[in-house]
PDB file of N, CA and C in Angstrom:
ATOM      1  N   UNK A   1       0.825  -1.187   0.000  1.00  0.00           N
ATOM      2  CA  UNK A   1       0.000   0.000   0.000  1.00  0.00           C
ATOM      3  C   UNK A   1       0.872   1.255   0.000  1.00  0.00           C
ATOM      4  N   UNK A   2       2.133   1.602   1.071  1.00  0.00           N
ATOM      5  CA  UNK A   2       2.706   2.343   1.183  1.00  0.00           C
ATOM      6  C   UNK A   2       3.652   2.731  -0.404  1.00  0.00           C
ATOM      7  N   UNK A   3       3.734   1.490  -0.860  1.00  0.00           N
ATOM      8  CA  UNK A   3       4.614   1.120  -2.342  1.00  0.00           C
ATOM      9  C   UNK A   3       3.579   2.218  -3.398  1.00  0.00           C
ATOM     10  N   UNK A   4       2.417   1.811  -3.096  1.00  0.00           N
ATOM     11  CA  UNK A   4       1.561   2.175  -4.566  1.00  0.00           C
ATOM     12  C   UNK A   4       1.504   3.437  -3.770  1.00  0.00           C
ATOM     13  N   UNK A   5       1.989   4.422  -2.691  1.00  0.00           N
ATOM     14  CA  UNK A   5       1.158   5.837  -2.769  1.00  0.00           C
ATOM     15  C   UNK A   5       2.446   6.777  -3.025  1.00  0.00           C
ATOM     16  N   UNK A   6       3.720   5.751  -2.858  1.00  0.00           N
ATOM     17  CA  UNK A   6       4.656   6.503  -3.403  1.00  0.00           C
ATOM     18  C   UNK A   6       4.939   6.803  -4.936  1.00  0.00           C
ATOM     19  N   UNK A   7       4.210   5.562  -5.301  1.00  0.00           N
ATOM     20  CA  UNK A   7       4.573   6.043  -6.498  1.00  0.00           C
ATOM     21  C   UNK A   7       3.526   7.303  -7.545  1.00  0.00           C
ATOM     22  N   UNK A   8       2.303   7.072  -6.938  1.00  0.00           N
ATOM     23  CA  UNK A   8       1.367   7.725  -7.573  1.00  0.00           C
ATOM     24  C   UNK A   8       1.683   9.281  -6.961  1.00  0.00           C
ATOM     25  N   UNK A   9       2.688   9.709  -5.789  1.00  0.00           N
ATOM     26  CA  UNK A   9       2.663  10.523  -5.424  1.00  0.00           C
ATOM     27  C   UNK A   9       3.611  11.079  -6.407  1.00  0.00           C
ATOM     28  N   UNK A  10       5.220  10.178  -6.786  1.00  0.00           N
ATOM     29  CA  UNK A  10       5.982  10.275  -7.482  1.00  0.00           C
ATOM     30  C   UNK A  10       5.096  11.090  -9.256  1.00  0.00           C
ATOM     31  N   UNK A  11       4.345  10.326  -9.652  1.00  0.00           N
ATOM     32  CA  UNK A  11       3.656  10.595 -10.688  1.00  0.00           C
ATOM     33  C   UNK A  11       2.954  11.516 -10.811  1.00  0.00           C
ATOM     34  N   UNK A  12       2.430  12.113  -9.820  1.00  0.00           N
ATOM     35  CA  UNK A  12       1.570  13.975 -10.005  1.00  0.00           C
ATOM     36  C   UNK A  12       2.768  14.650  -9.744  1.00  0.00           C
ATOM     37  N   UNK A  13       4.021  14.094  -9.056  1.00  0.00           N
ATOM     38  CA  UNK A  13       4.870  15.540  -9.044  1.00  0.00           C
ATOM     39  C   UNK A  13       5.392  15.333 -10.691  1.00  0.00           C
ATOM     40  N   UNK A  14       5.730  14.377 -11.581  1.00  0.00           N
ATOM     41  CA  UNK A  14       6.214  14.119 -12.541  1.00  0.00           C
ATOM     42  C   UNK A  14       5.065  15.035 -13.215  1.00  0.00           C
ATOM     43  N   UNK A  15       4.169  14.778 -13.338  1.00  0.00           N
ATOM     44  CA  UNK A  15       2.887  15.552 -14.250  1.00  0.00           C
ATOM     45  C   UNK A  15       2.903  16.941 -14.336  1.00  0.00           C
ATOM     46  N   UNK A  16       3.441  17.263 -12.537  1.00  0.00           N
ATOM     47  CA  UNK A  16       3.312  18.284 -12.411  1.00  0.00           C
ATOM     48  C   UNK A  16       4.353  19.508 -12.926  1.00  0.00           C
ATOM     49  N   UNK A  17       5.791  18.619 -13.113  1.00  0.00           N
ATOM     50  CA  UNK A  17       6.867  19.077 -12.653  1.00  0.00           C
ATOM     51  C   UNK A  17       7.097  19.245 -14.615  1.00  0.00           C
ATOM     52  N   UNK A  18       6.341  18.446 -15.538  1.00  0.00           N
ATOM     53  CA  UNK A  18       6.654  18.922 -17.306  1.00  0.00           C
ATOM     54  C   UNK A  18       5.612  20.126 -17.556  1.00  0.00           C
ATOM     55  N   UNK A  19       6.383  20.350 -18.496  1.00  0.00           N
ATOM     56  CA  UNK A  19       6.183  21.675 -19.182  1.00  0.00           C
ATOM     57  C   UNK A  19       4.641  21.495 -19.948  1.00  0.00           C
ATOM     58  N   UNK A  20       4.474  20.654 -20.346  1.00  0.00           N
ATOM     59  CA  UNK A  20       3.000  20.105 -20.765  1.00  0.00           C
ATOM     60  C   UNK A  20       1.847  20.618 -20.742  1.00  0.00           C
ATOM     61  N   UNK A  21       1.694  20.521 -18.466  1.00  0.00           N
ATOM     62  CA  UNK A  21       0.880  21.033 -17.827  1.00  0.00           C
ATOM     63  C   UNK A  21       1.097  22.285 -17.956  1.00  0.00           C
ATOM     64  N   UNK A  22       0.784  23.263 -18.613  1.00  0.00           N
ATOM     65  CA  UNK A  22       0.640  24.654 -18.905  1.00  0.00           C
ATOM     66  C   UNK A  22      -0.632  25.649 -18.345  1.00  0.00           C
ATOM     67  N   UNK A  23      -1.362  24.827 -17.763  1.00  0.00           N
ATOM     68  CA  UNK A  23      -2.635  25.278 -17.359  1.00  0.00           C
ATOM     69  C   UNK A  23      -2.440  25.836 -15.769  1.00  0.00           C
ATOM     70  N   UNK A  24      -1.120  25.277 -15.219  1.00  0.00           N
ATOM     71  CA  UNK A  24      -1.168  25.698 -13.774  1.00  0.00           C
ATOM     72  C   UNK A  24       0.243  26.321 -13.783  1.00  0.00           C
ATOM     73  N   UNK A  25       1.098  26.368 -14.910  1.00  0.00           N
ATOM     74  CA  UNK A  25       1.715  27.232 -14.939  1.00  0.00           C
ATOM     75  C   UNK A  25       1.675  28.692 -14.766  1.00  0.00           C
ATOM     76  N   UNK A  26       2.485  29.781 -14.609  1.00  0.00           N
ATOM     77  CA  UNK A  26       2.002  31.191 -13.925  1.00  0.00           C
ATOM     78  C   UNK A  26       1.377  31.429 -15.526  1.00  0.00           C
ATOM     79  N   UNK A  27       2.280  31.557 -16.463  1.00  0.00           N
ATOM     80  CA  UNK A  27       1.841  32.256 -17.626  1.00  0.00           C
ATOM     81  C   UNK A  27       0.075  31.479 -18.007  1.00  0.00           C
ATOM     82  N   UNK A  28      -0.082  30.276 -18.348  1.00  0.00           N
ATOM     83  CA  UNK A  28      -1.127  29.311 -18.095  1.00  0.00           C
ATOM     84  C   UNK A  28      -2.289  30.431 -17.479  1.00  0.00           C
ATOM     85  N   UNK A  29      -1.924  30.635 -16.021  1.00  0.00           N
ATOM     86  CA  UNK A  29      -2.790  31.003 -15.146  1.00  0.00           C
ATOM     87  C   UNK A  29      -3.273  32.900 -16.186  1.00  0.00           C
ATOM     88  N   UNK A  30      -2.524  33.432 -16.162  1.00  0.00           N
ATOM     89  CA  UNK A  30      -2.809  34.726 -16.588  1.00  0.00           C
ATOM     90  C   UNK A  30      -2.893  34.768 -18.013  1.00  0.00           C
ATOM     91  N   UNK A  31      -2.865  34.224 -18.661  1.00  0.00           N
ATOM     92  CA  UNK A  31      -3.832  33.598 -20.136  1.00  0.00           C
ATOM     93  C   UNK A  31      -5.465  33.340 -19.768  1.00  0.00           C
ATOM     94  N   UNK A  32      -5.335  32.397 -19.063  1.00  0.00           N
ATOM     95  CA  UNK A  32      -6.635  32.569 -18.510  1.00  0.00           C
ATOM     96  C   UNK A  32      -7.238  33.553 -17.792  1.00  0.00           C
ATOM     97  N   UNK A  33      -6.915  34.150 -17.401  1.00  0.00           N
ATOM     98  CA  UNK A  33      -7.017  35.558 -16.961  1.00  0.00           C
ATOM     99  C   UNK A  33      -8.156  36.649 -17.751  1.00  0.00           C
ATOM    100  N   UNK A  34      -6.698  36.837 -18.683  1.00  0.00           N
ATOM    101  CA  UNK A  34      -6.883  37.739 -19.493  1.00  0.00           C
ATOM    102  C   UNK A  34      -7.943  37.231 -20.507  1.00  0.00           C
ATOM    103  N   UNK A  35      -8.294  35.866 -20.873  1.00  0.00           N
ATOM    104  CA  UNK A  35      -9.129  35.242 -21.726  1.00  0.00           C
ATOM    105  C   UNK A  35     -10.879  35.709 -20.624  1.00  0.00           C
ATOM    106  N   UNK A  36     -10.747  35.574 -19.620  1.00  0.00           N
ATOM    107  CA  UNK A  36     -12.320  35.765 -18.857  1.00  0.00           C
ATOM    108  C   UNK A  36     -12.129  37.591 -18.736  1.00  0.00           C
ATOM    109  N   UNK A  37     -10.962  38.363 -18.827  1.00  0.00           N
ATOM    110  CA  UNK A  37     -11.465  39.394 -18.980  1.00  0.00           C
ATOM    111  C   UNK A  37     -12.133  39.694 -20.186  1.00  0.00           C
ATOM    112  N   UNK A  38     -11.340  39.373 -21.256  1.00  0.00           N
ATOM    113  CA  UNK A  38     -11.834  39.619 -22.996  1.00  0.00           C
ATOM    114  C   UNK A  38     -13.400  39.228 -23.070  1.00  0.00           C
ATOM    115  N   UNK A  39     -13.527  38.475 -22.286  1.00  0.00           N
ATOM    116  CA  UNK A  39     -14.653  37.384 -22.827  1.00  0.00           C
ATOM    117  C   UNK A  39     -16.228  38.613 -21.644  1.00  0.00           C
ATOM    118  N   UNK A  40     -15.551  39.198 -20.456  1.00  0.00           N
ATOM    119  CA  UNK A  40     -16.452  39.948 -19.890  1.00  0.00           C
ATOM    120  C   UNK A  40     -16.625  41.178 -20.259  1.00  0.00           C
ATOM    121  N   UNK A  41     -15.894  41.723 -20.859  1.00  0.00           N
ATOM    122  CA  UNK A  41     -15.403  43.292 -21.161  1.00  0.00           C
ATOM    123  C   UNK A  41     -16.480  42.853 -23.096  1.00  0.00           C
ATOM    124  N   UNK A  42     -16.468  42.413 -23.397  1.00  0.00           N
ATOM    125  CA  UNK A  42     -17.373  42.150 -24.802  1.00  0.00           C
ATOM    126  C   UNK A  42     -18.515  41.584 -24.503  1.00  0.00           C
ATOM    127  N   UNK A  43     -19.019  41.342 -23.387  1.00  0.00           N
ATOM    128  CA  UNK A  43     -20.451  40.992 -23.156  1.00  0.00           C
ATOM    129  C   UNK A  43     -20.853  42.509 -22.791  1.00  0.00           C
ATOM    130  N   UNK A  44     -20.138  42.903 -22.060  1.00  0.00           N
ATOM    131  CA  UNK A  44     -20.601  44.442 -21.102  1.00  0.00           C
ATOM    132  C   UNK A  44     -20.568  45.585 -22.116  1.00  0.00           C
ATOM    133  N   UNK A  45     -19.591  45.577 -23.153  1.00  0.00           N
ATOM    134  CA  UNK A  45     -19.501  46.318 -23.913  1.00  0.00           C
ATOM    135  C   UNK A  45     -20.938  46.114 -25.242  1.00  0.00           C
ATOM    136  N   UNK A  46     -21.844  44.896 -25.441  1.00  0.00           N
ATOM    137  CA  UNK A  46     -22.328  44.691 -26.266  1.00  0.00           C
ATOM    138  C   UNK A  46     -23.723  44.941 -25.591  1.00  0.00           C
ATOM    139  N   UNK A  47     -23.779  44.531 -24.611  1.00  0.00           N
ATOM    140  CA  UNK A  47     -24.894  45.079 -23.282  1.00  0.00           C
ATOM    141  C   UNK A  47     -25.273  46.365 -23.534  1.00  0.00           C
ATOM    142  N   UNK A  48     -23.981  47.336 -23.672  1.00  0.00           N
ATOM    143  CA  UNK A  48     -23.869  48.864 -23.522  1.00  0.00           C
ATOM    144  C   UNK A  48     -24.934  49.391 -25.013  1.00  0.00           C
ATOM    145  N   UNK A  49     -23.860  48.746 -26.050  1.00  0.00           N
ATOM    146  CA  UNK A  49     -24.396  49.023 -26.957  1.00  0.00           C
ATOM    147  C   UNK A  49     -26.027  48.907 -27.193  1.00  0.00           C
ATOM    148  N   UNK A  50     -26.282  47.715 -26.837  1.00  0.00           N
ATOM    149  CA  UNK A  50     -27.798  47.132 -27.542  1.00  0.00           C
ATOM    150  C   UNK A  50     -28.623  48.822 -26.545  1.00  0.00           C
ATOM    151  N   UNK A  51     -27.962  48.606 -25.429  1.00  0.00           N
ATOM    152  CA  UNK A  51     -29.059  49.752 -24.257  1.00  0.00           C
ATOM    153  C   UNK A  51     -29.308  51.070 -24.995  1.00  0.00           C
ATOM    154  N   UNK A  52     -27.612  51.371 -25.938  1.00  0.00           N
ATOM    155  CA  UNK A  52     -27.492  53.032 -26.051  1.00  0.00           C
ATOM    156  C   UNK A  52     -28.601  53.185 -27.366  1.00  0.00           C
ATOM    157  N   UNK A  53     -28.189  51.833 -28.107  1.00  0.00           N
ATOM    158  CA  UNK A  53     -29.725  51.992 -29.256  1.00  0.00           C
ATOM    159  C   UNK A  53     -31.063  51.764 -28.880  1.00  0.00           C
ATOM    160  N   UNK A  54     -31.791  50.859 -28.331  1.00  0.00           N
ATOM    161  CA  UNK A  54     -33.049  50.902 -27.833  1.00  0.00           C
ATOM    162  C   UNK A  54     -33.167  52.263 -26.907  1.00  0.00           C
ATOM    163  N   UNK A  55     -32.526  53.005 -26.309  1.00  0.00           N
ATOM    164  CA  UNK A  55     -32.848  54.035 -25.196  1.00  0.00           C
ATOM    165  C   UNK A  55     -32.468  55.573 -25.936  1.00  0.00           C
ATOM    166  N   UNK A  56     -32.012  55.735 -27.391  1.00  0.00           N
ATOM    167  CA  UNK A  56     -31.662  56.612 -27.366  1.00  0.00           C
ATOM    168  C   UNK A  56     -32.622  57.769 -27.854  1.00  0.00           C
ATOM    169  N   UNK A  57     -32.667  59.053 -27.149  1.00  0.00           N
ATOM    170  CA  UNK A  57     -33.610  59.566 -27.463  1.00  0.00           C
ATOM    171  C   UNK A  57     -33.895  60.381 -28.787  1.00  0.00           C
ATOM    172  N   UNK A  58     -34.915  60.747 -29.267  1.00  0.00           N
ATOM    173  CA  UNK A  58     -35.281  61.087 -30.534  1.00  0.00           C
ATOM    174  C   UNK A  58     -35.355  62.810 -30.330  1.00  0.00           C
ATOM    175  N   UNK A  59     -34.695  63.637 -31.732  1.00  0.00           N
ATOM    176  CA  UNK A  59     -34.524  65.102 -31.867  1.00  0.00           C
ATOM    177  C   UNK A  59     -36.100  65.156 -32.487  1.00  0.00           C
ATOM    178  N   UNK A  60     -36.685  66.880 -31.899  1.00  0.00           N
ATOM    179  CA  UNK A  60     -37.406  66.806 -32.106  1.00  0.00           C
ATOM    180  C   UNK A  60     -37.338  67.352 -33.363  1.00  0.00           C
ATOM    181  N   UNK A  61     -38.508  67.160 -34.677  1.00  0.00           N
ATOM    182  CA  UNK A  61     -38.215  67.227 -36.021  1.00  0.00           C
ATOM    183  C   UNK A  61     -38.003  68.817 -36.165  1.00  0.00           C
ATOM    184  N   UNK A  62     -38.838  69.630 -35.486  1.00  0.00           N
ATOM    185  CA  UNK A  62     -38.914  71.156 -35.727  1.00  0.00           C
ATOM    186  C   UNK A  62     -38.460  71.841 -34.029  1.00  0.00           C
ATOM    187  N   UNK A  63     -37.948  73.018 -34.534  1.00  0.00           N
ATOM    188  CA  UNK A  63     -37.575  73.569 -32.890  1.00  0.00           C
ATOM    189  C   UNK A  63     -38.598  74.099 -32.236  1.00  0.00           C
ATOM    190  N   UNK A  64     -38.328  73.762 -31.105  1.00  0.00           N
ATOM    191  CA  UNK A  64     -39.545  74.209 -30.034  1.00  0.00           C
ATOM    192  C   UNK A  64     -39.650  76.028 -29.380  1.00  0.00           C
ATOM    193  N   UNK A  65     -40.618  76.007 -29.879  1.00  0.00           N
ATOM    194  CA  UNK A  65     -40.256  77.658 -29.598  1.00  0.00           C
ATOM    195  C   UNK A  65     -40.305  78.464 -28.157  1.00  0.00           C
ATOM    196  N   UNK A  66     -39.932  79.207 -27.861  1.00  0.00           N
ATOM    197  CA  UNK A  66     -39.892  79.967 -26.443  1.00  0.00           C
ATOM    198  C   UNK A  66     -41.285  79.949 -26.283  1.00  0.00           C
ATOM    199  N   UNK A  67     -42.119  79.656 -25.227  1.00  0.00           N
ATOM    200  CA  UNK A  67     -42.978  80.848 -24.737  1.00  0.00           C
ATOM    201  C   UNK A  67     -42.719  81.915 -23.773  1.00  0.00           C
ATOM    202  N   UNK A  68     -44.194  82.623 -23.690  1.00  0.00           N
ATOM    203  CA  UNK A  68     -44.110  83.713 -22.872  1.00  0.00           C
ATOM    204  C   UNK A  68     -44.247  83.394 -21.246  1.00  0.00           C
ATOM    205  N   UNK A  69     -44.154  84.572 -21.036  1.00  0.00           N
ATOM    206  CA  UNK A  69     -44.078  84.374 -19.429  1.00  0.00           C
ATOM    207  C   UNK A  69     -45.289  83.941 -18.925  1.00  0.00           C
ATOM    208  N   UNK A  70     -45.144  83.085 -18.055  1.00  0.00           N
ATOM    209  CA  UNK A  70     -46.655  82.067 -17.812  1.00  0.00           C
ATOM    210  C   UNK A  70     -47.078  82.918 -16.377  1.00  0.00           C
ATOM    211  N   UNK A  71     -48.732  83.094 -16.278  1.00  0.00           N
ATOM    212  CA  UNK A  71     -49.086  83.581 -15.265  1.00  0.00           C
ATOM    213  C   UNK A  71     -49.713  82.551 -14.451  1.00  0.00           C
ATOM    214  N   UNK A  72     -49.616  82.657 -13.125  1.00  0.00           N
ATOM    215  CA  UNK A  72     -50.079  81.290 -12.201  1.00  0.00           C
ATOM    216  C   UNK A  72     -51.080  82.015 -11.629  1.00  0.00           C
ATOM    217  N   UNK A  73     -52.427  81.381 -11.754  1.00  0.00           N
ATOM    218  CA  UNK A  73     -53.327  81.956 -10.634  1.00  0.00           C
ATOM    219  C   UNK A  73     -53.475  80.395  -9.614  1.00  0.00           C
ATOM    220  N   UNK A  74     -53.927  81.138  -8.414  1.00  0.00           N
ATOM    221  CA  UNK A  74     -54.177  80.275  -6.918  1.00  0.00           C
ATOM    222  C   UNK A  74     -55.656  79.766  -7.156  1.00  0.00           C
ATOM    223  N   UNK A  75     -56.163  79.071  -6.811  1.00  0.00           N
ATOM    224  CA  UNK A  75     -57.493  79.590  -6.275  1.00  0.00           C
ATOM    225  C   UNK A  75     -57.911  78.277  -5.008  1.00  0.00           C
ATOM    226  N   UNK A  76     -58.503  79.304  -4.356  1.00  0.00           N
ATOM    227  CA  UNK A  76     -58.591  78.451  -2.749  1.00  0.00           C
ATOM    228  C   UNK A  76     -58.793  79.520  -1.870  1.00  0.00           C
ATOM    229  N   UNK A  77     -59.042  79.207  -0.493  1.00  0.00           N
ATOM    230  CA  UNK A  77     -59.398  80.228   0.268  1.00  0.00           C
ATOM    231  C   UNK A  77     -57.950  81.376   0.974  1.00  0.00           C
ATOM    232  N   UNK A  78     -58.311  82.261   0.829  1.00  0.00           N
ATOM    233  CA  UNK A  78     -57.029  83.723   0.631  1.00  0.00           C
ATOM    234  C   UNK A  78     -57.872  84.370   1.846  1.00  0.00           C
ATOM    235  N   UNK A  79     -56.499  84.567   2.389  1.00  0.00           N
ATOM    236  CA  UNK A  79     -56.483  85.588   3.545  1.00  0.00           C
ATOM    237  C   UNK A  79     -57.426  86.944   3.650  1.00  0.00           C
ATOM    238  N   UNK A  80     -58.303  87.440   4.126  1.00  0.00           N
ATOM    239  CA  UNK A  80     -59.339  89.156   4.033  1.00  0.00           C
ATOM    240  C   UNK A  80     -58.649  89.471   4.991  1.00  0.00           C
ATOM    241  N   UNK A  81     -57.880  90.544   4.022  1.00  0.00           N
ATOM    242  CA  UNK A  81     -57.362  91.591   5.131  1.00  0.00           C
ATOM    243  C   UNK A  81     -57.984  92.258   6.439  1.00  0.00           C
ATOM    244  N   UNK A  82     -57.626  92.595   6.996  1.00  0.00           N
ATOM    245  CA  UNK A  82     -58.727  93.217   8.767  1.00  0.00           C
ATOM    246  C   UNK A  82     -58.467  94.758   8.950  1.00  0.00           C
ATOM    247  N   UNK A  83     -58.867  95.345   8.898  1.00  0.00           N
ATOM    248  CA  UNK A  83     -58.608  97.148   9.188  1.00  0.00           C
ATOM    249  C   UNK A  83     -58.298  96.671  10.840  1.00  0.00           C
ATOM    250  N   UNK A  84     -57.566  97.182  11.398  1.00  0.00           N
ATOM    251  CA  UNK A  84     -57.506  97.140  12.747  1.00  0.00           C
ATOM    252  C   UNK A  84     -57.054  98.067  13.422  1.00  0.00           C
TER     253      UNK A  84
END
């Protein structure tokens, strides 16, 4: 038993230890990296897009012209002055 765990132990450091395994290598690791940034940064960026066309707002065809000065009336019950 002790025979077979040396050797299988022997054999992941061997696996571990060739150039092969590239996936847990540093460079490996930051390939992958940079592959889930590319891959998030073009979903978010295509997200952006689809939003800025469905949401974008429409010029109006003719210009809107000034008006005049708007008068506000109240109406409701107002204070009667008191001679006092």
């Amino acid at each position: 038993m002790q025979g077979m765990n040396k050797s299988v132990a022997l054999l992941l450091l061997f696996a571990f230890a060739l150039s092969g395994c590239s996936s847990f290598s540093k460079t490996g690791r930051q390939q992958r990296a940079y592959e889930k940034y590319v891959r998030k940064s073009s979903i978010t960026r295509v997200k952006q897009q689809s939003r800025f066309r469905s949401g974008k707002p429409q010029m109006p065809s003719q210009p809107m012209e000034p008006s005049g000065p708007v008068e506000t009336m109240e109406t409701g019950p107002q204070a009667i002055p008191t001679d006092g």
